[in-house]
Protein backbone atom coordinates (compact mmCIF):
# COMPACT_ATOMS: atom_id res chain seq x y z
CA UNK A 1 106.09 -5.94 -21.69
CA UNK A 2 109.67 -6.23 -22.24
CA UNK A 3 112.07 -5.50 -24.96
CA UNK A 4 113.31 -9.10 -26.12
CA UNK A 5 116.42 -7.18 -26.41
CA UNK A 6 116.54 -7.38 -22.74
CA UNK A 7 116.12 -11.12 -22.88
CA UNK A 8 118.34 -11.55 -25.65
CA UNK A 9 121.11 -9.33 -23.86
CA UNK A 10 120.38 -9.45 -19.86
CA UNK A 11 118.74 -12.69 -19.25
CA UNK A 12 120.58 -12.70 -15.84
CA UNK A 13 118.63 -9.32 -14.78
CA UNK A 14 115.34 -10.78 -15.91
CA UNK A 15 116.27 -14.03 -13.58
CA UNK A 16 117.39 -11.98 -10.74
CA UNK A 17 113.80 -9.72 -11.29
CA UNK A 18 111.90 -12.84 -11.31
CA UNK A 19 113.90 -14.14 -8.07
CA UNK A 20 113.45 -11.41 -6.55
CA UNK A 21 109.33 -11.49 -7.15
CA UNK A 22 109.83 -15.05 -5.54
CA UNK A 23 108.63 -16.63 -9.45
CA UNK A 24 112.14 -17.78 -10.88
CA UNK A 25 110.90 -20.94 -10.68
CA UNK A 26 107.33 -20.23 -12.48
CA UNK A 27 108.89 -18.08 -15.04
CA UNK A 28 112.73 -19.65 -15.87
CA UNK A 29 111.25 -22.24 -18.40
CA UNK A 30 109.58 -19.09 -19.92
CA UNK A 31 112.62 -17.31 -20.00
CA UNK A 32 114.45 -19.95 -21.83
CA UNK A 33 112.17 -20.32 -24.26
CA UNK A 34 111.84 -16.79 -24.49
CA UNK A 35 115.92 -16.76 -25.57
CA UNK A 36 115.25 -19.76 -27.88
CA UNK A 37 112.30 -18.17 -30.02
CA UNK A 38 114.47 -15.31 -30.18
CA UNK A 39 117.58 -17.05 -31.68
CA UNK A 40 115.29 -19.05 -34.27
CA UNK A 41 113.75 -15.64 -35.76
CA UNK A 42 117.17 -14.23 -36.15
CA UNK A 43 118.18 -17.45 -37.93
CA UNK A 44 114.77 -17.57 -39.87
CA UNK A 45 115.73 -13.79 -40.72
CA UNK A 46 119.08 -14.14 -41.57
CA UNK A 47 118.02 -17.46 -44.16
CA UNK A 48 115.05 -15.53 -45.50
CA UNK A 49 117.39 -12.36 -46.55
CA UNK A 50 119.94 -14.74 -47.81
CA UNK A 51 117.18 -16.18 -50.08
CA UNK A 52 115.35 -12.69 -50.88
CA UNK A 53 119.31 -11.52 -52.13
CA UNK A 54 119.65 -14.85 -54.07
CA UNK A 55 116.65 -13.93 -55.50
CA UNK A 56 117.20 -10.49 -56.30
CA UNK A 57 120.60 -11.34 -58.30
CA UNK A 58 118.62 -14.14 -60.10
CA UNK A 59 116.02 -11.62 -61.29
CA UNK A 60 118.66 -9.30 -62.55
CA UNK A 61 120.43 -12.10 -64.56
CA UNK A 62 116.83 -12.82 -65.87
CA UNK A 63 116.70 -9.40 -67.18
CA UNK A 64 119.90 -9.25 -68.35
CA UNK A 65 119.76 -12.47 -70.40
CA UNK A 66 116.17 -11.61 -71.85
CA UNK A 67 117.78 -7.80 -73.17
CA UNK A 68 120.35 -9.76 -74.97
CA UNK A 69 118.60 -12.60 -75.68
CA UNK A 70 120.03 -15.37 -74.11
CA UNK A 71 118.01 -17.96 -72.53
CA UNK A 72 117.26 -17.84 -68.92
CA UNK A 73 114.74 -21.02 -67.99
CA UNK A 74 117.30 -22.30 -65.11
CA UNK A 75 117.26 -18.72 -63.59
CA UNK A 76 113.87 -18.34 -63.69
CA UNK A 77 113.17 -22.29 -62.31
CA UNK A 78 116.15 -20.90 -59.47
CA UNK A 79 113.82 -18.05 -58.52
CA UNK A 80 110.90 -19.71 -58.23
CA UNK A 81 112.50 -22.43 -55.77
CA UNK A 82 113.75 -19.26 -53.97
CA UNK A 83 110.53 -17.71 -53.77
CA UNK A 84 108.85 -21.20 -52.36
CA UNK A 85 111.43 -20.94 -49.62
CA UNK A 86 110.97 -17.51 -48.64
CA UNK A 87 107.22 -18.10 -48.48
CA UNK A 88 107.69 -20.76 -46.26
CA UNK A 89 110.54 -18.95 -43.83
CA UNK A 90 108.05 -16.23 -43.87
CA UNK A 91 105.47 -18.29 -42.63
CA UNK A 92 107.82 -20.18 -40.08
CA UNK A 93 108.51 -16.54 -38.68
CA UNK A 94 105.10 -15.34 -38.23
CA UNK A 95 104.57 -18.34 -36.33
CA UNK A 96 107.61 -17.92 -34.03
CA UNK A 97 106.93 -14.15 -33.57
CA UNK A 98 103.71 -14.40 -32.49
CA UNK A 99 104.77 -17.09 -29.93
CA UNK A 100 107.53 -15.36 -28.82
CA UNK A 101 105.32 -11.92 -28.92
CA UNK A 102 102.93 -14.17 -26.52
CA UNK A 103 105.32 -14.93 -24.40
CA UNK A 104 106.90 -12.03 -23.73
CA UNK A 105 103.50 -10.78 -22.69
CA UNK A 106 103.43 -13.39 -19.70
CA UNK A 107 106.75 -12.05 -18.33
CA UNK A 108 105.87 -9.38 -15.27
CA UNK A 109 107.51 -5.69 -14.86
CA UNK A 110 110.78 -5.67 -13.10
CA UNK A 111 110.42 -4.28 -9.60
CA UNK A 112 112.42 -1.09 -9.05
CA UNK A 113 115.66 -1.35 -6.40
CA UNK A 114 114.32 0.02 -3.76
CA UNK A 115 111.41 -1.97 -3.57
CA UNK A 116 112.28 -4.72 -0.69
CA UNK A 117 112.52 -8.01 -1.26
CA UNK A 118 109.48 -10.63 0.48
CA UNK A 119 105.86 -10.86 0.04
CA UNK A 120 102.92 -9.63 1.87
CA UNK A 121 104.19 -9.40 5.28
CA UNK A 122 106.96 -7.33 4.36
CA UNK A 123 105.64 -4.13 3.02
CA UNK A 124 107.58 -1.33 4.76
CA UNK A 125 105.55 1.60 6.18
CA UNK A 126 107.04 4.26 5.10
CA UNK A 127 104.80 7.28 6.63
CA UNK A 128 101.70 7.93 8.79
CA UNK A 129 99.17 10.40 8.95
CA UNK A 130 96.44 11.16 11.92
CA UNK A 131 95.45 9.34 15.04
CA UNK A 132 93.88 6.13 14.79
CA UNK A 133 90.42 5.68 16.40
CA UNK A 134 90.76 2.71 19.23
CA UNK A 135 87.84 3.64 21.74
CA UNK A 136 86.60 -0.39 21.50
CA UNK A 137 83.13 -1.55 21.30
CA UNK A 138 82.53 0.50 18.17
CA UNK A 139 79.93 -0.13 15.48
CA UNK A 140 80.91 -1.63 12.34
CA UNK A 141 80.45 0.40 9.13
CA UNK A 142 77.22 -2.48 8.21
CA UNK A 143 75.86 -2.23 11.62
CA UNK A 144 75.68 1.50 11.03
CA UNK A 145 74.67 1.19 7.47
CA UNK A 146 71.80 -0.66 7.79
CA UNK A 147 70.83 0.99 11.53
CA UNK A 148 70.75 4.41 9.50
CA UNK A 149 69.38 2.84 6.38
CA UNK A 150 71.82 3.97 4.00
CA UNK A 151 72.97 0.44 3.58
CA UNK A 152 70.90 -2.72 1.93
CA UNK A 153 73.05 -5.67 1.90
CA UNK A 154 70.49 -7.51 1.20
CA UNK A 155 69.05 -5.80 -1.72
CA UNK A 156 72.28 -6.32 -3.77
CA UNK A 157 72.83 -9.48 -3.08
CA UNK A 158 68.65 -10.27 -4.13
CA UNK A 159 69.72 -8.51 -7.04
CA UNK A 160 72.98 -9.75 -8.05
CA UNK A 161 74.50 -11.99 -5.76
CA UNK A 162 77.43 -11.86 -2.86
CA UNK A 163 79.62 -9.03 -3.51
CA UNK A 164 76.71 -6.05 -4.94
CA UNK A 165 76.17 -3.48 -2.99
CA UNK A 166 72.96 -1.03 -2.34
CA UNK A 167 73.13 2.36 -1.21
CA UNK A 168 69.96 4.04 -0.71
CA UNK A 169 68.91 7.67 -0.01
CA UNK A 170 71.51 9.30 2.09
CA UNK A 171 74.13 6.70 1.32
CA UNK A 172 73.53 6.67 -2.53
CA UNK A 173 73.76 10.28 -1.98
CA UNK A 174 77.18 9.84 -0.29
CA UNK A 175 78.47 8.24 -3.21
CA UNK A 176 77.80 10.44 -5.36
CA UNK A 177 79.30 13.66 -2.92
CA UNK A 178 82.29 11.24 -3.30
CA UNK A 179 82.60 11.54 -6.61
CA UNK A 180 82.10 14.86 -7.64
CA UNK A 181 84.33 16.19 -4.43
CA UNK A 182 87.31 13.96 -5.59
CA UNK A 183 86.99 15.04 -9.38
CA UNK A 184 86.62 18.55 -7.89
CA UNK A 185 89.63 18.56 -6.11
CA UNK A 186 91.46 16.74 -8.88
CA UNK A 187 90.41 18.85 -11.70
CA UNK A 188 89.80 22.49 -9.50
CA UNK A 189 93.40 21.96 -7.56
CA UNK A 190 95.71 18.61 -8.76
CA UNK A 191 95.65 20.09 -12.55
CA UNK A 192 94.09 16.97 -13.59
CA UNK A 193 92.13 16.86 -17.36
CA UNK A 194 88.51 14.31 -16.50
CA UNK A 195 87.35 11.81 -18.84
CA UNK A 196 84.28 10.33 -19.27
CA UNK A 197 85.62 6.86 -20.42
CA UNK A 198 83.68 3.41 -21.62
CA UNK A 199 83.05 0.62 -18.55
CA UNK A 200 83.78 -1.88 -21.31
CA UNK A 201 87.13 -2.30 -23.06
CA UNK A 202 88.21 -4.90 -26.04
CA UNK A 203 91.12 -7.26 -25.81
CA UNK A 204 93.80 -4.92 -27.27
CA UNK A 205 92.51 -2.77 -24.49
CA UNK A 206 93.53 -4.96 -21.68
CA UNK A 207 96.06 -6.36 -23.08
CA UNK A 208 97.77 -3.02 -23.10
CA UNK A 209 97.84 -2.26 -19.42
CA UNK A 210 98.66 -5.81 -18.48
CA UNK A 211 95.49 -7.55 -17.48
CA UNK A 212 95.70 -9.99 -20.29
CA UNK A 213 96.61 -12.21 -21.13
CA UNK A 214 97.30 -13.57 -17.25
CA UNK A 215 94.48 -12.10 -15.66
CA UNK A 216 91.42 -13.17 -18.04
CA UNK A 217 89.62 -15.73 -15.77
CA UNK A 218 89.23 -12.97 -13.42
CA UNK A 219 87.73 -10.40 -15.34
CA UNK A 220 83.59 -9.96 -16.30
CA UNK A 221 83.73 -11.04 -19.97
CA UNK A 222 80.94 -10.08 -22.38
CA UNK A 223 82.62 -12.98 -25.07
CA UNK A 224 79.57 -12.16 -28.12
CA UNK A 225 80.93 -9.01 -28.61
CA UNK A 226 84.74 -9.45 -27.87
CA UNK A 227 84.29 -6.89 -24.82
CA UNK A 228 85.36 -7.15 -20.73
CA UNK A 229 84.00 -5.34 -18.08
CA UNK A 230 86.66 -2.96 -16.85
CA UNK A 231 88.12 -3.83 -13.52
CA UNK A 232 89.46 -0.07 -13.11
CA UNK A 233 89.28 3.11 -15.09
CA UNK A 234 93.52 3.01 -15.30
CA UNK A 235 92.27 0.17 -18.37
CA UNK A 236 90.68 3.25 -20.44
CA UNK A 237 92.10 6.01 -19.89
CA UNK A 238 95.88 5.26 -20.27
CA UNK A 239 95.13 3.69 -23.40
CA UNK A 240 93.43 6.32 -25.02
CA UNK A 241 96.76 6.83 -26.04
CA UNK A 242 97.60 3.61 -27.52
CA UNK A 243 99.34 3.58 -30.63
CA UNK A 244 100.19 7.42 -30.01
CA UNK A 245 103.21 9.15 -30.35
CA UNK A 246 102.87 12.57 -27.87
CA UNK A 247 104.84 15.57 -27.98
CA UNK A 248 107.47 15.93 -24.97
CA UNK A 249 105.93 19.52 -24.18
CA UNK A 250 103.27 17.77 -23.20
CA UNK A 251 104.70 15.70 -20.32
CA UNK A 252 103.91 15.18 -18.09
CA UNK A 253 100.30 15.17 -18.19
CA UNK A 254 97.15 13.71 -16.05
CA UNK A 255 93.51 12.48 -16.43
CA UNK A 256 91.22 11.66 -13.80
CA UNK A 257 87.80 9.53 -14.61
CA UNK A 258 84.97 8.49 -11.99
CA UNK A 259 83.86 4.91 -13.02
CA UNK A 260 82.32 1.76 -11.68
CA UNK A 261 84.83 -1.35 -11.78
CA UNK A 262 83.94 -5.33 -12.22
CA UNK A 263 86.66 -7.42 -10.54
CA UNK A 264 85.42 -11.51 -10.14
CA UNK A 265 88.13 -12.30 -7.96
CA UNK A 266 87.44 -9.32 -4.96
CA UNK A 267 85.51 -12.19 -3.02
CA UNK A 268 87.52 -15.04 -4.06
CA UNK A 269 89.61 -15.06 -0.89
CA UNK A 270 86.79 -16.71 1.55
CA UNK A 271 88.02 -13.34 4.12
CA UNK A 272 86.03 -10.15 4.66
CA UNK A 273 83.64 -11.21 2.77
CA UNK A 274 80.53 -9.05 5.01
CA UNK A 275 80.01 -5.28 4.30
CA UNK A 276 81.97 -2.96 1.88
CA UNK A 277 85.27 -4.62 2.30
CA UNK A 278 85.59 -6.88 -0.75
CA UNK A 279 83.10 -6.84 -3.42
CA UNK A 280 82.81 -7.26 -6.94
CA UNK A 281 81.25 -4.01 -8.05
CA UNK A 282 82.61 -0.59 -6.85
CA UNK A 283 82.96 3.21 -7.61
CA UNK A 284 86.29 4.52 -7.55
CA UNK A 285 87.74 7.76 -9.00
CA UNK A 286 91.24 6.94 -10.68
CA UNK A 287 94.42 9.14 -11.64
CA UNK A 288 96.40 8.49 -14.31
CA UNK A 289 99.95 10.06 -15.54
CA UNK A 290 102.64 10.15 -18.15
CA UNK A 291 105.94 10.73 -18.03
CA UNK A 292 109.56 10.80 -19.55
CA UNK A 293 111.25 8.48 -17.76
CA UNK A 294 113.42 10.73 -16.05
CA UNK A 295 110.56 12.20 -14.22
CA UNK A 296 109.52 8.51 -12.79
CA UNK A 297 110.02 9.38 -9.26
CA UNK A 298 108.71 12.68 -8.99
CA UNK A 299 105.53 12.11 -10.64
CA UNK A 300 105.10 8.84 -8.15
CA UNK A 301 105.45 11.16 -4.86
CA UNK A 302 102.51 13.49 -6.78
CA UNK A 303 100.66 11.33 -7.59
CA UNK A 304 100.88 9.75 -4.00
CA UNK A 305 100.23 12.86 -2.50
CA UNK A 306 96.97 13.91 -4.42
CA UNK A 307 95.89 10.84 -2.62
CA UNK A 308 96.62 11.52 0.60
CA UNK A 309 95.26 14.97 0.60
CA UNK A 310 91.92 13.45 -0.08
CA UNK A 311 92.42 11.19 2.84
CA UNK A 312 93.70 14.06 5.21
CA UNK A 313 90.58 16.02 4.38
CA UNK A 314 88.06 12.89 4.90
CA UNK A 315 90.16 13.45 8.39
CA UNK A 316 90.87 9.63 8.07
CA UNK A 317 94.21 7.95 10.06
CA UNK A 318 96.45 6.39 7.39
CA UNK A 319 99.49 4.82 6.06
CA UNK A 320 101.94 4.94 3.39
CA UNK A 321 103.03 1.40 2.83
CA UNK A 322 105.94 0.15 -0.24
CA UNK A 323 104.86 -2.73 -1.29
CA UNK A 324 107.68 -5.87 -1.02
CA UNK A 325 108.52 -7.19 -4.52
CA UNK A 326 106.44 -10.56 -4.15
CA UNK A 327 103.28 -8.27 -3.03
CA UNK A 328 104.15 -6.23 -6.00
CA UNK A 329 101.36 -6.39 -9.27
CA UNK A 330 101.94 -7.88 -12.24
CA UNK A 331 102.59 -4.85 -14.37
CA UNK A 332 104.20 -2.43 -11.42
CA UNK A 333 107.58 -1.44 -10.91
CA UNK A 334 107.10 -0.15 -7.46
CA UNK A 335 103.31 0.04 -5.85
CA UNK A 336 102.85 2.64 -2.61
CA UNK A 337 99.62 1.67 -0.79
CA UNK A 338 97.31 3.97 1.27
CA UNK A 339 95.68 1.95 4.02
CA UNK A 340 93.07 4.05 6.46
CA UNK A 341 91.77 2.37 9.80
CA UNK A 342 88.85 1.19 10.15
CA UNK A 343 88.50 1.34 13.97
CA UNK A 344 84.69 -1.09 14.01
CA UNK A 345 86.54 -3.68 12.17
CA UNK A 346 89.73 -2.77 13.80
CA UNK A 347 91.77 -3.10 10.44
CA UNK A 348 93.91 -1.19 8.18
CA UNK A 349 91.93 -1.12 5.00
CA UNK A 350 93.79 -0.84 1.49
CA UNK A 351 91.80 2.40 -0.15
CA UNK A 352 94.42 3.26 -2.93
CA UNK A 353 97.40 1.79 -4.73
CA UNK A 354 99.38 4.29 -5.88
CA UNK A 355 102.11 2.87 -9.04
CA UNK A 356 104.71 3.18 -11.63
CA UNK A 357 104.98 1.01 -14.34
CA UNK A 358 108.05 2.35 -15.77
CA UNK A 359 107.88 1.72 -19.45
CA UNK A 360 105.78 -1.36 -19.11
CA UNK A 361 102.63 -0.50 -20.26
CA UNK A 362 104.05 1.70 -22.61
CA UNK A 363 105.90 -1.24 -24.32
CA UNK A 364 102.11 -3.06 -24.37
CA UNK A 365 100.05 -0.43 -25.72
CA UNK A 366 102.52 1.30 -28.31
CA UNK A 367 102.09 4.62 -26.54
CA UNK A 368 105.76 6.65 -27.67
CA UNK A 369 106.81 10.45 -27.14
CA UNK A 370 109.17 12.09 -29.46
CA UNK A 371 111.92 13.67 -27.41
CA UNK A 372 112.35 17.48 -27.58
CA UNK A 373 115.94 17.01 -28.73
CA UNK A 374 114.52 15.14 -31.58
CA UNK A 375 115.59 11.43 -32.56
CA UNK A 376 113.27 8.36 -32.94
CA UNK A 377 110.19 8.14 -30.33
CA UNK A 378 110.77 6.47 -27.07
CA UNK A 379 108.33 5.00 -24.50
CA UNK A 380 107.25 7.17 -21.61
CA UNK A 381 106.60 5.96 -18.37
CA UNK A 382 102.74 5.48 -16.90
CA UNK A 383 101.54 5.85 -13.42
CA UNK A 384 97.78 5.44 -11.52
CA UNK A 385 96.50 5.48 -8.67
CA UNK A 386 92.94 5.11 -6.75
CA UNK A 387 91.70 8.44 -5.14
CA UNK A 388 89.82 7.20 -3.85
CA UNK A 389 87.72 3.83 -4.25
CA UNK A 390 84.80 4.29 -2.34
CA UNK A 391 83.37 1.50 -0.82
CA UNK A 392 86.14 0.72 1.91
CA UNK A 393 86.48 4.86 1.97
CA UNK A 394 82.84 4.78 3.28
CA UNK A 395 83.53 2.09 5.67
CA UNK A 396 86.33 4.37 7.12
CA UNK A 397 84.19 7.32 7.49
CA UNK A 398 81.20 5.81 8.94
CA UNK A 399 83.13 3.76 11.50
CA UNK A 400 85.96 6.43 12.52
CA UNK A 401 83.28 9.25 12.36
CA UNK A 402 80.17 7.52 14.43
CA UNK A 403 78.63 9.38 17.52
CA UNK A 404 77.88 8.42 20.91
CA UNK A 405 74.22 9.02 19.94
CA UNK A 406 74.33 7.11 16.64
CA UNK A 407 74.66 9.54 14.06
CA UNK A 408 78.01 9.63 11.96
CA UNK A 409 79.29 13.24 11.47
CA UNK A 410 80.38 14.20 8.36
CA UNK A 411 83.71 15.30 7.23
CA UNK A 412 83.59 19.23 5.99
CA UNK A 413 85.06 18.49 3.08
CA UNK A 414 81.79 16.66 2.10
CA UNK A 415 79.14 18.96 3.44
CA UNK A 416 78.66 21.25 0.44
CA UNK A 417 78.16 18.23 -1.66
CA UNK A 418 76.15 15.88 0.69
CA UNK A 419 73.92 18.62 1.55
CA UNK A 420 74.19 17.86 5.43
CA UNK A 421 76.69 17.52 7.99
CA UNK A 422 75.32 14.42 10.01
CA UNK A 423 74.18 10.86 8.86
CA UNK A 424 70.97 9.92 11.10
């Protein structure tokens, strides 16, 4: 969310952030009416404390008059006209805060400068890790899923639909490896504190990290109790500090959390739709972080990192890809992605999205720190980032790591966890 200072004083930046996301022309009537709620609650302001003075002085007269008394019915009759109209500005205020508040909400984050300008094609790799697998006439990760029986398709789609997965014996098991290793790691080596968070979240909830109010028709809703499915654990656990106001010393600071996510629209693109690659329900492990702004870039290339050491170990070929502003989400300032190949489907596979939001989310959720120097609380900055989500992770491994003889070795990193160091 942004300060309607920022409107009120830099419209032209929030144009050229807008023009640069390639949605000037979606958002400039917003804008505009952004600037003109903002002028009529100064002006309802402005008459309202003219009124509440008027008033004031009339009152004191009153008093006056009734000490020595003289009579005072016109002053009185005065005050109560005063009050009528300072009931009613009032009311014409609330109204025009809360549309302006609502609107402000609708605007996206600014995209940092260095992010480059164009849309999905134009993400700029930026690094690359390991030697990707291109042998040809490999297995895909299904075909070796349900060959080795670790996979049932079928079952979660009997179950649930297109888009819910099964894992059974050795693969349920690899899940599960997955998710204590990463927390592990996190917790054991990244200095990360783990939370245990709810899978359902209220409106103020999502709200705060930006996934309402744009993003509602996407989302699993349970409506009778007010409640959404979350879509990723960054929804929880960054605003278990909402409405907080932290102590500097303790930036900057991380949480990790292991969690299913619900997201509606992972199949809604008609494109890998078979296998692990888009589906509705998945495990991920997530990493959150908070900052003072200062600290922004630092705490990205961490954070970044802690994810790519996962992906080194897994001994899975990868990318670092910046994200072009168009490609950019909603609420990030600048979004680094981690994409692994996937050498039966012969893809680069998104695993993690690794972001800042600046002080976006910040602004949302009413999370403030109070500077060590002292003065009034300011917003810190917020980071996440996936490491890892496992479904497309497991596609990776089981594709990249397959043997000539059909079993899929398994990475040491996992062995201790999985109990075994082949898949057969």
């Amino acid at each position: 969310m942004h300060d309607v200072k920022l409107v009120r004083e830099q419209l032209d930046t929030l144009r050229a952030g807008m023009r640069r996301r390639g949605k000037l022309e979606e958002f400039a009537p917003l804008l505009d009416r952004i600037a003109e709620l903002d002028l009529e609650r100064r002006r309802l302001i402005g008459e309202a404390e003219q009124r509440k003075a008027a008033r004031n002085t009339a009152s004191q007269e009153v008093a006056r008059r009734r000490k020595s008394a003289e009579p005072a019915d016109e002053l009185i009759a005065e005050s109560r006209v005063l009050g009528e109209a300072i009931a009613s500005l009032e009311g014409a205020l609330r109204e025009v805060e809360a549309e302006l508040g609502a609107a402000l909400l609708e605007i996206p984050n600014l995209v940092l400068d260095e992010v480059p300008e164009g849309g999905e094609d134009d993400g700029v790799i930026l690094s690359t890790w390991g030697e990707p697998r291109r042998d040809g006439g490999l297995a895909t990760h299904w075909e070796i899923g349900e060959r080795l029986g670790i996979l049932d398709l079928a079952g979660g789609v009997r179950v649930a639909g297109s888009g819910f997965i099964t894992f059974r014996g050795l693969g349920a098991r690899l899940v599960r490896a997955l998710m204590g290793w990463c927390l592990d790691v996190h917790t054991g080596e990244h200095g990360y504190e783990e939370v245990w968070v709810p899978l359902v979240a209220n409106r103020e909830t999502m709200t705060g990290t930006g996934q309402l109010p744009k993003f509602e028709e996407e989302l699993y809703a349970v409506p009778r109790d007010g409640l959404f499915l979350i879509p990723t654990a960054e929804v929880p656990v960054t605003n278990l500090f909402r409405d907080e106001i932290l102590d500097a010393a303790r930036l900057p600071l991380g949480l990790t959390a292991y969690t299913p996510c619900f997201r509606r629209e992972a199949g809604a693109a008609g494109k890998d739709t078979r296998g692990l690659l888009r589906v509705h329900q998945f495990d991920k492990v997530e990493l959150v972080r908070l900052c003072v702004p200062e600290q922004g870039p630092a705490e990205l290339e961490l954070l970044t990192r802690h994810a790519e050491t996962l992906l080194e170990r897994l001994g899975l070929a990868y990318r670092r890809k910046l994200l072009a502003a168009g490609d950019t989400g909603f609420a990030s300032a600048r979004t680094n992605d981690l994409e692994v190949w996937a050498p039966g489907v012969e893809k680069w596979l998104e695993v993690s999205s690794c972001s800042t939001f600046t002080d976006f989310q910040a602004r949302r959720a009413n999370i403030r720190y109070r500077p060590e120097s002292g003065g009034k609380p300011q917003f810190p900055f917020t980071l996440n980032g996936s490491a890892l989500a496992f479904p497309r992770i497991i596609a990776a491994l089981l594709e990249t790591h397959q043997q000539n003889d059909g079993t899929v070795s398994v990475p040491e990193a996992l062995r201790p966890y999985l109990g075994t160091d082949q898949l057969r």
